[in-house]
PDB file of N, CA and C in Angstrom:
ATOM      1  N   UNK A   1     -10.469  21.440 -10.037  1.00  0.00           N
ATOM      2  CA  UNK A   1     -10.232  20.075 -10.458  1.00  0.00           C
ATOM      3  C   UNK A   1      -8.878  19.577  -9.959  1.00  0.00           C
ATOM      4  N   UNK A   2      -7.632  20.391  -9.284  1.00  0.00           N
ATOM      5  CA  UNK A   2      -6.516  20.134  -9.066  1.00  0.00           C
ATOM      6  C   UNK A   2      -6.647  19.297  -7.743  1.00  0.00           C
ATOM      7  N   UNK A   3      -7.571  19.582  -6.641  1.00  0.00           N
ATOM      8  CA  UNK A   3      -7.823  18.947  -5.384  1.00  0.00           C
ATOM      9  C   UNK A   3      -8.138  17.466  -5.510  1.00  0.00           C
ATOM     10  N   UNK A   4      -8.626  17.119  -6.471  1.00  0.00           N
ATOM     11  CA  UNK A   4      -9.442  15.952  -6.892  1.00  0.00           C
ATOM     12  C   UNK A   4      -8.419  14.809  -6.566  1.00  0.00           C
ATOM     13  N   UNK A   5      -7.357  14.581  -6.934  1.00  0.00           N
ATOM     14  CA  UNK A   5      -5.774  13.712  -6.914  1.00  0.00           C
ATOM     15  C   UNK A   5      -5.333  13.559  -5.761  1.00  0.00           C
ATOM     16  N   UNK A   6      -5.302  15.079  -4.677  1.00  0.00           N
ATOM     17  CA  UNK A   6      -5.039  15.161  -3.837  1.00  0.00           C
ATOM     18  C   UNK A   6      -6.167  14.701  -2.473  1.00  0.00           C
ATOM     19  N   UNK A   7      -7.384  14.506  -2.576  1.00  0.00           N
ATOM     20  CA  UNK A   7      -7.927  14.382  -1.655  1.00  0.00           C
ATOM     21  C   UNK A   7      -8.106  12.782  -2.167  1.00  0.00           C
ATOM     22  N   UNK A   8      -8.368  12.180  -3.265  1.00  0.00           N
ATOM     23  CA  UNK A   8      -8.344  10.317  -3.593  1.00  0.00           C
ATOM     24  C   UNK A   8      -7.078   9.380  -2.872  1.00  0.00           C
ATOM     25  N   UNK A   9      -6.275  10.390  -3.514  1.00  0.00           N
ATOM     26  CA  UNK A   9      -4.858  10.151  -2.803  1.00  0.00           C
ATOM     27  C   UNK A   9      -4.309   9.531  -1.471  1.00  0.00           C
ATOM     28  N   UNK A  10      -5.379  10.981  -0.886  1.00  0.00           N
ATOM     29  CA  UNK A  10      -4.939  11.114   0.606  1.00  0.00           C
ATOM     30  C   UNK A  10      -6.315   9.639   1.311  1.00  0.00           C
ATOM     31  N   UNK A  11      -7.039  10.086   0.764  1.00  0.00           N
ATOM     32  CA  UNK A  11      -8.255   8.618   1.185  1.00  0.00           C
ATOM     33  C   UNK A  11      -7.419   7.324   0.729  1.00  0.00           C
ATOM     34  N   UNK A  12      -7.179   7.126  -0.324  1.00  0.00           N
ATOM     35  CA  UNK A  12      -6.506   5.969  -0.415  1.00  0.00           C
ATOM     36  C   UNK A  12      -5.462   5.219   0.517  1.00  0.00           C
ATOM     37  N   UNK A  13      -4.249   6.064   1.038  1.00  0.00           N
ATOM     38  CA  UNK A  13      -3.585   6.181   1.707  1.00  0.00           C
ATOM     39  C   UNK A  13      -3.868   5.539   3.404  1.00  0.00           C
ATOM     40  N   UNK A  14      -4.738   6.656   3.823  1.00  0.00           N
ATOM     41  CA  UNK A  14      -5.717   6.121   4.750  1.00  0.00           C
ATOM     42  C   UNK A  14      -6.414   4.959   5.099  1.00  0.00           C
ATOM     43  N   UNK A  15      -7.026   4.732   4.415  1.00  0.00           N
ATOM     44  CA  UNK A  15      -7.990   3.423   3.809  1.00  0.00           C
ATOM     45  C   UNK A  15      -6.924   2.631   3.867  1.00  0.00           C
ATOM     46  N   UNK A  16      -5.372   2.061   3.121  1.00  0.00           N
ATOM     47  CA  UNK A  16      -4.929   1.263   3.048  1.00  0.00           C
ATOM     48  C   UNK A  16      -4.352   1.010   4.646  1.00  0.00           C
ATOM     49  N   UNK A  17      -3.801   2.574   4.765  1.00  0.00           N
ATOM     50  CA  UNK A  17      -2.957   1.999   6.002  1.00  0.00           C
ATOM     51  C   UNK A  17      -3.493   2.057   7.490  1.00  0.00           C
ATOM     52  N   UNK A  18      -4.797   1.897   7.082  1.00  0.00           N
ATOM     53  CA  UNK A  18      -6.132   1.815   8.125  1.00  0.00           C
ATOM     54  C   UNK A  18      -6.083   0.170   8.253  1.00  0.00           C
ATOM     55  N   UNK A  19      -6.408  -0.590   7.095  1.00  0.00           N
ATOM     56  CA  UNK A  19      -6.706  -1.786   6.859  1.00  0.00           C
ATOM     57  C   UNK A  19      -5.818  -2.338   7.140  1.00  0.00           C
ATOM     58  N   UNK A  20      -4.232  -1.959   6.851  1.00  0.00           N
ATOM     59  CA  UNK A  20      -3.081  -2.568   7.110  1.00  0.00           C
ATOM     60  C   UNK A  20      -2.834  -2.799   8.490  1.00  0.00           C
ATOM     61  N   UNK A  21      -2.586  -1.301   9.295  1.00  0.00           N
ATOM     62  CA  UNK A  21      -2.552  -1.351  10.694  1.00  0.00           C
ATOM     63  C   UNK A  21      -3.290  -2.714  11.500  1.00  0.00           C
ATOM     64  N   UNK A  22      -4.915  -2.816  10.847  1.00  0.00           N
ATOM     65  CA  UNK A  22      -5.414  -4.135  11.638  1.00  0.00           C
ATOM     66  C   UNK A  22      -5.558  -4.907  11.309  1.00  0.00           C
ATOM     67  N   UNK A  23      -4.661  -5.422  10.268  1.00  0.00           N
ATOM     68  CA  UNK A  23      -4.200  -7.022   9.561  1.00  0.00           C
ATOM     69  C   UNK A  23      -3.046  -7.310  10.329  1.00  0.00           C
ATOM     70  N   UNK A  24      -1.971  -5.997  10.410  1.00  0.00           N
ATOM     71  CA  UNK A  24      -1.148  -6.668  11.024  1.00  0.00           C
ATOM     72  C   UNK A  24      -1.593  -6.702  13.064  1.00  0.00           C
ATOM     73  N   UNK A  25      -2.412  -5.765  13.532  1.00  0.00           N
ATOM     74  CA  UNK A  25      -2.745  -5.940  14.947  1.00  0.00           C
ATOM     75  C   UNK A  25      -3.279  -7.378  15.204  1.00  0.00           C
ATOM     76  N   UNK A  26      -3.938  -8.185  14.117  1.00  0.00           N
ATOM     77  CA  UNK A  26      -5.045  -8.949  13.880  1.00  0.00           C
ATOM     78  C   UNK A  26      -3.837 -10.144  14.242  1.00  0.00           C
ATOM     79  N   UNK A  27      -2.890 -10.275  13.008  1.00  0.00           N
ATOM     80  CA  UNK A  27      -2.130 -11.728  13.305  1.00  0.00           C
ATOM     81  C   UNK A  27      -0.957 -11.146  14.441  1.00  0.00           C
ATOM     82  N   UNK A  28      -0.894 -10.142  15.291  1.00  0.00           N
ATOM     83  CA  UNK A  28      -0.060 -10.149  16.400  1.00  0.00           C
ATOM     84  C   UNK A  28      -0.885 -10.311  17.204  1.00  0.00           C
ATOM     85  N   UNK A  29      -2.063  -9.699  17.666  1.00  0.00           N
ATOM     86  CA  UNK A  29      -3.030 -10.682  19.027  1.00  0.00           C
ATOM     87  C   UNK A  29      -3.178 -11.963  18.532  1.00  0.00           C
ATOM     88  N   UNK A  30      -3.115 -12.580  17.205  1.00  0.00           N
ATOM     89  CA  UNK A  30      -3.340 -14.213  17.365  1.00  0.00           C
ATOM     90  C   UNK A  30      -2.145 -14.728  17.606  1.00  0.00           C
ATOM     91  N   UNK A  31      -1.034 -14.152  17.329  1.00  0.00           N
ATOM     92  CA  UNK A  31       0.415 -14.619  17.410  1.00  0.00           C
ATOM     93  C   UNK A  31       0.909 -15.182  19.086  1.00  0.00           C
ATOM     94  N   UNK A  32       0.155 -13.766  20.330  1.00  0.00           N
ATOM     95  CA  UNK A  32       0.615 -13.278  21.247  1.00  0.00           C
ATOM     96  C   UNK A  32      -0.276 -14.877  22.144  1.00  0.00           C
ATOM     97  N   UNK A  33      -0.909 -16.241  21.481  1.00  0.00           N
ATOM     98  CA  UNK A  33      -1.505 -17.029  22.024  1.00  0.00           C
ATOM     99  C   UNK A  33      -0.353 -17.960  21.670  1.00  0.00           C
ATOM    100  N   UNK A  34       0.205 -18.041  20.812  1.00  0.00           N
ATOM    101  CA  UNK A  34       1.223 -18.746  20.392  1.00  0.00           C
ATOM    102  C   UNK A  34       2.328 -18.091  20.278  1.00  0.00           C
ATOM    103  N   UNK A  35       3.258 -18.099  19.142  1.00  0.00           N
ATOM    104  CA  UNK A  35       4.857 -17.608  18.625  1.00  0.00           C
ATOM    105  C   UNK A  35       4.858 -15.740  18.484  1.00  0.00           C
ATOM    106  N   UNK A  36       5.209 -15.363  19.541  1.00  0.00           N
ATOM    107  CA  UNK A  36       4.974 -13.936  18.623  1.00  0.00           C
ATOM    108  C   UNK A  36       6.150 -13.498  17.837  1.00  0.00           C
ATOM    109  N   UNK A  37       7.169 -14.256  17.571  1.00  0.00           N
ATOM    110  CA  UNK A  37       8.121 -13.808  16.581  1.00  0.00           C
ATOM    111  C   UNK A  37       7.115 -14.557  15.604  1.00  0.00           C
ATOM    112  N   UNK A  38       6.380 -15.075  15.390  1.00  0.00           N
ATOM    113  CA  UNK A  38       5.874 -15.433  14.238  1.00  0.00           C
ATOM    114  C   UNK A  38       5.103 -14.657  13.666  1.00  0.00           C
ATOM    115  N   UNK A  39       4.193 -13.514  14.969  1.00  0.00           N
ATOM    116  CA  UNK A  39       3.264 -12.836  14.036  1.00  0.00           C
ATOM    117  C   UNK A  39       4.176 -11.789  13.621  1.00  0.00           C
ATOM    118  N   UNK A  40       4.874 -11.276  14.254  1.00  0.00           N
ATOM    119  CA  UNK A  40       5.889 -10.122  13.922  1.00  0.00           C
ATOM    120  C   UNK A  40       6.448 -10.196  12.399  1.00  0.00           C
ATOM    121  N   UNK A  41       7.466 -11.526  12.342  1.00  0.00           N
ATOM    122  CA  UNK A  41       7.640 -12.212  10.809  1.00  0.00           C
ATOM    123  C   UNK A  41       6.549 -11.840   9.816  1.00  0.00           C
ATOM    124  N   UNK A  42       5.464 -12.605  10.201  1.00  0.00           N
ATOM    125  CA  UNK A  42       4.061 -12.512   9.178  1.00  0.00           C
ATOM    126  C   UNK A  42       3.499 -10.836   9.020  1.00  0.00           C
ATOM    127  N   UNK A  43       3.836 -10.124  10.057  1.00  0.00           N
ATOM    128  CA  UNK A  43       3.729  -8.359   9.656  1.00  0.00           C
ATOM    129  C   UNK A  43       4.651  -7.732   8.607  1.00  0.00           C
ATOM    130  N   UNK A  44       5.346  -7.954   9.258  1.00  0.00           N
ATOM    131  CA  UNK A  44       6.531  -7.752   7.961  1.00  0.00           C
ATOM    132  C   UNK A  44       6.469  -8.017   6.449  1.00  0.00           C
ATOM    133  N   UNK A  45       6.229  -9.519   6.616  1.00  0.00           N
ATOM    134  CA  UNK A  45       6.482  -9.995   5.175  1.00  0.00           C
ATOM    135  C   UNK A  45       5.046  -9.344   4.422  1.00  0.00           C
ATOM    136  N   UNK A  46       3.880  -9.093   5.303  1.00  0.00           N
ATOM    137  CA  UNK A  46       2.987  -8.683   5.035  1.00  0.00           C
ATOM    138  C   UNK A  46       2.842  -6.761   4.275  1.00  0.00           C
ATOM    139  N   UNK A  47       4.038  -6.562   5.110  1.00  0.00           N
ATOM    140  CA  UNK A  47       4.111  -5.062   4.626  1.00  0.00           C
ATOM    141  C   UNK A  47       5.302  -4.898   3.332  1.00  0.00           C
ATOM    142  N   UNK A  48       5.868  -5.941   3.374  1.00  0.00           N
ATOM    143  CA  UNK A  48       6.815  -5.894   2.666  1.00  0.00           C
ATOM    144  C   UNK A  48       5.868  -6.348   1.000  1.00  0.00           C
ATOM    145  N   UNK A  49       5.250  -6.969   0.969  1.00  0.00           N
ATOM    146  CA  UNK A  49       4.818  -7.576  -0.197  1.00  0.00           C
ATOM    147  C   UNK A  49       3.711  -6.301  -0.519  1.00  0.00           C
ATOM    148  N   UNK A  50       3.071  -5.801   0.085  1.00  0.00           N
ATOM    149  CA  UNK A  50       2.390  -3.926   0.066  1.00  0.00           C
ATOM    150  C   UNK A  50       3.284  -3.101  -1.000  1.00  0.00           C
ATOM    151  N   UNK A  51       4.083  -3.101  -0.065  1.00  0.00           N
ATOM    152  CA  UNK A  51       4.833  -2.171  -0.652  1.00  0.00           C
ATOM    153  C   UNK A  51       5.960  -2.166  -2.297  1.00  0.00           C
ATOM    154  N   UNK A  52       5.634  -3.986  -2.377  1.00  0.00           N
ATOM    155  CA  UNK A  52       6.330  -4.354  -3.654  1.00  0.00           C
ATOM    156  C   UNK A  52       5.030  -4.440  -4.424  1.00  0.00           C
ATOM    157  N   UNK A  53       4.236  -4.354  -4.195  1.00  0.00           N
ATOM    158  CA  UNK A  53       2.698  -4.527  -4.825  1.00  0.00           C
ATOM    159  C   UNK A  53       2.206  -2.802  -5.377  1.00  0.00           C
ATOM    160  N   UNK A  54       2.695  -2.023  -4.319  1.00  0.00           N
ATOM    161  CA  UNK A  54       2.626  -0.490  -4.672  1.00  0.00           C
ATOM    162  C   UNK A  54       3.493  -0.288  -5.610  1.00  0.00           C
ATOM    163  N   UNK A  55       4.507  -0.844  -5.813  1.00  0.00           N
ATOM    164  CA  UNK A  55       5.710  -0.222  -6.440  1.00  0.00           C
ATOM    165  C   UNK A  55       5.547  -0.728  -8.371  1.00  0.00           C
ATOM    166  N   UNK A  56       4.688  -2.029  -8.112  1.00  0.00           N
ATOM    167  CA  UNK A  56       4.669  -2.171  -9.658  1.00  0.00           C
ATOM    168  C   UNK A  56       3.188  -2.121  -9.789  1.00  0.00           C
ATOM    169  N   UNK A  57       2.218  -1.785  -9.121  1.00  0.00           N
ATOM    170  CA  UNK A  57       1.023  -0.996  -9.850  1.00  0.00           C
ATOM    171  C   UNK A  57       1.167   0.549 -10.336  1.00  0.00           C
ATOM    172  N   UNK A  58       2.424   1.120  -9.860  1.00  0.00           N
ATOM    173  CA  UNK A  58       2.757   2.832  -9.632  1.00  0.00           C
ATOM    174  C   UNK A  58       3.511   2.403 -11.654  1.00  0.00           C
ATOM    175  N   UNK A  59       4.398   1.410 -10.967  1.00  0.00           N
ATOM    176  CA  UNK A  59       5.402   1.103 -12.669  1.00  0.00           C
ATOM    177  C   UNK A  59       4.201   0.756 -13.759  1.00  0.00           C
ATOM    178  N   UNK A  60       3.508  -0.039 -13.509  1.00  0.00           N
ATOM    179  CA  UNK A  60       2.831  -0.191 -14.560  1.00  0.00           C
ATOM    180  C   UNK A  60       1.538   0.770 -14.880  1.00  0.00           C
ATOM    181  N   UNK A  61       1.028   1.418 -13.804  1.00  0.00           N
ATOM    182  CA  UNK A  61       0.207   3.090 -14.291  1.00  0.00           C
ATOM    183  C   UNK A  61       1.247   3.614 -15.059  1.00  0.00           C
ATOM    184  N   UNK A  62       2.218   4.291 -14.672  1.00  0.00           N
ATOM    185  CA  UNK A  62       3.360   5.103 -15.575  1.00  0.00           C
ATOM    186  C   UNK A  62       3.487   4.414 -17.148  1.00  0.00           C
ATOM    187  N   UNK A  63       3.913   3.158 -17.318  1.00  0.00           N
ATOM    188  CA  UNK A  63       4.387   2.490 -18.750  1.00  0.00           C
ATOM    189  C   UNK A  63       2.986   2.598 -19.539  1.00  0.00           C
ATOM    190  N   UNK A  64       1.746   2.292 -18.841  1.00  0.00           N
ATOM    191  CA  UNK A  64       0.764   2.511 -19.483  1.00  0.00           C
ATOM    192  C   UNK A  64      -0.321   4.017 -20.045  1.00  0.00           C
ATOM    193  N   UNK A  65       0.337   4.528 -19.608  1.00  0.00           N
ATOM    194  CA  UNK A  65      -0.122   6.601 -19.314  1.00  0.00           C
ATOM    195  C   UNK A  65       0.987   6.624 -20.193  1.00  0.00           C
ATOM    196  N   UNK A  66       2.227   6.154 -20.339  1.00  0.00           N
ATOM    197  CA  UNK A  66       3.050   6.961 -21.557  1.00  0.00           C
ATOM    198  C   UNK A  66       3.170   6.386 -22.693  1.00  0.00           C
ATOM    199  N   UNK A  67       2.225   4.953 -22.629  1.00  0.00           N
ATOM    200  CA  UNK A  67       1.963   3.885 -24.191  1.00  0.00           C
ATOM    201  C   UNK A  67       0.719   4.724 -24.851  1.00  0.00           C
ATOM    202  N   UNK A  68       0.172   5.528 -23.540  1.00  0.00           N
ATOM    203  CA  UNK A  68      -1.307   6.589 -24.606  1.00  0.00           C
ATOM    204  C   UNK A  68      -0.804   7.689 -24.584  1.00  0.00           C
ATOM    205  N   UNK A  69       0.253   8.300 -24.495  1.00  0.00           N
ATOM    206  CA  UNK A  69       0.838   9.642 -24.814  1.00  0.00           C
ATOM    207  C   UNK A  69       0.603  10.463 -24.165  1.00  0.00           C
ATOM    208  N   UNK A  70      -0.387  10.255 -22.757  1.00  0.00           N
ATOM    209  CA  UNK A  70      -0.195  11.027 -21.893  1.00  0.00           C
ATOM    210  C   UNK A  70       1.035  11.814 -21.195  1.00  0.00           C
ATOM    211  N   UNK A  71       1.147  13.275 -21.130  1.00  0.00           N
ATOM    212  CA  UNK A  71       2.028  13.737 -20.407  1.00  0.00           C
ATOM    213  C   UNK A  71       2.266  14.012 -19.181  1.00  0.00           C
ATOM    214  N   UNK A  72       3.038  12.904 -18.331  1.00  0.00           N
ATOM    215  CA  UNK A  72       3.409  13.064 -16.646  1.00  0.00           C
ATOM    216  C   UNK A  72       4.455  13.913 -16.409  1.00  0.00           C
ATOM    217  N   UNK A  73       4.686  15.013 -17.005  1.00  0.00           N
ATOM    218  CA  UNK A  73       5.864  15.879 -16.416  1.00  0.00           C
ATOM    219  C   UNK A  73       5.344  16.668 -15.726  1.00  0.00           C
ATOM    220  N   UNK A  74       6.040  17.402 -14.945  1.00  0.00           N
ATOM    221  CA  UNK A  74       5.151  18.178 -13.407  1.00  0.00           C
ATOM    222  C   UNK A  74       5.266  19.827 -14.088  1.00  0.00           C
ATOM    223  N   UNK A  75       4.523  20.111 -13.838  1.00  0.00           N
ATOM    224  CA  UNK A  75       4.849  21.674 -14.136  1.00  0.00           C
ATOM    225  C   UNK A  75       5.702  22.636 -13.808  1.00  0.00           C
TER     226      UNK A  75
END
């Protein structure tokens, strides 16, 4: 049952930064017809808002796992 975390994990991971990779390839070939500092900008802000989006679904799993008394300490 310990693999279980580790292999969702690792798919998740994948999966996102599968999808990510060709959102941002997606608005740099449309960029590269027009502004490409624009699609570059729009990658960015695109990864940047990911990664602030990861950071408080991670905060709010944690506040909510320790409002049910679950224990997250590592062994």
């Amino acid at each position: 049952m310990d693999w279980v975390p580790i292999v969702f994990v690792t798919f998740k991971i994948l999966a996102l930064g599968t999808a990510m990779f060709f959102a941002i390839k997606w608005h740099y070939d449309r960029g590269e017809k027009g502004d490409r500092r624009a699609a570059l900008r729009t990658g960015g802000k695109m990864a940047a808002v990911f990664v602030l989006v990861l950071l408080c679904v991670a905060l709010v799993t944690f506040v909510v796992s320790r409002m049910l008394g679950l224990d997250l300490s590592f062994p």
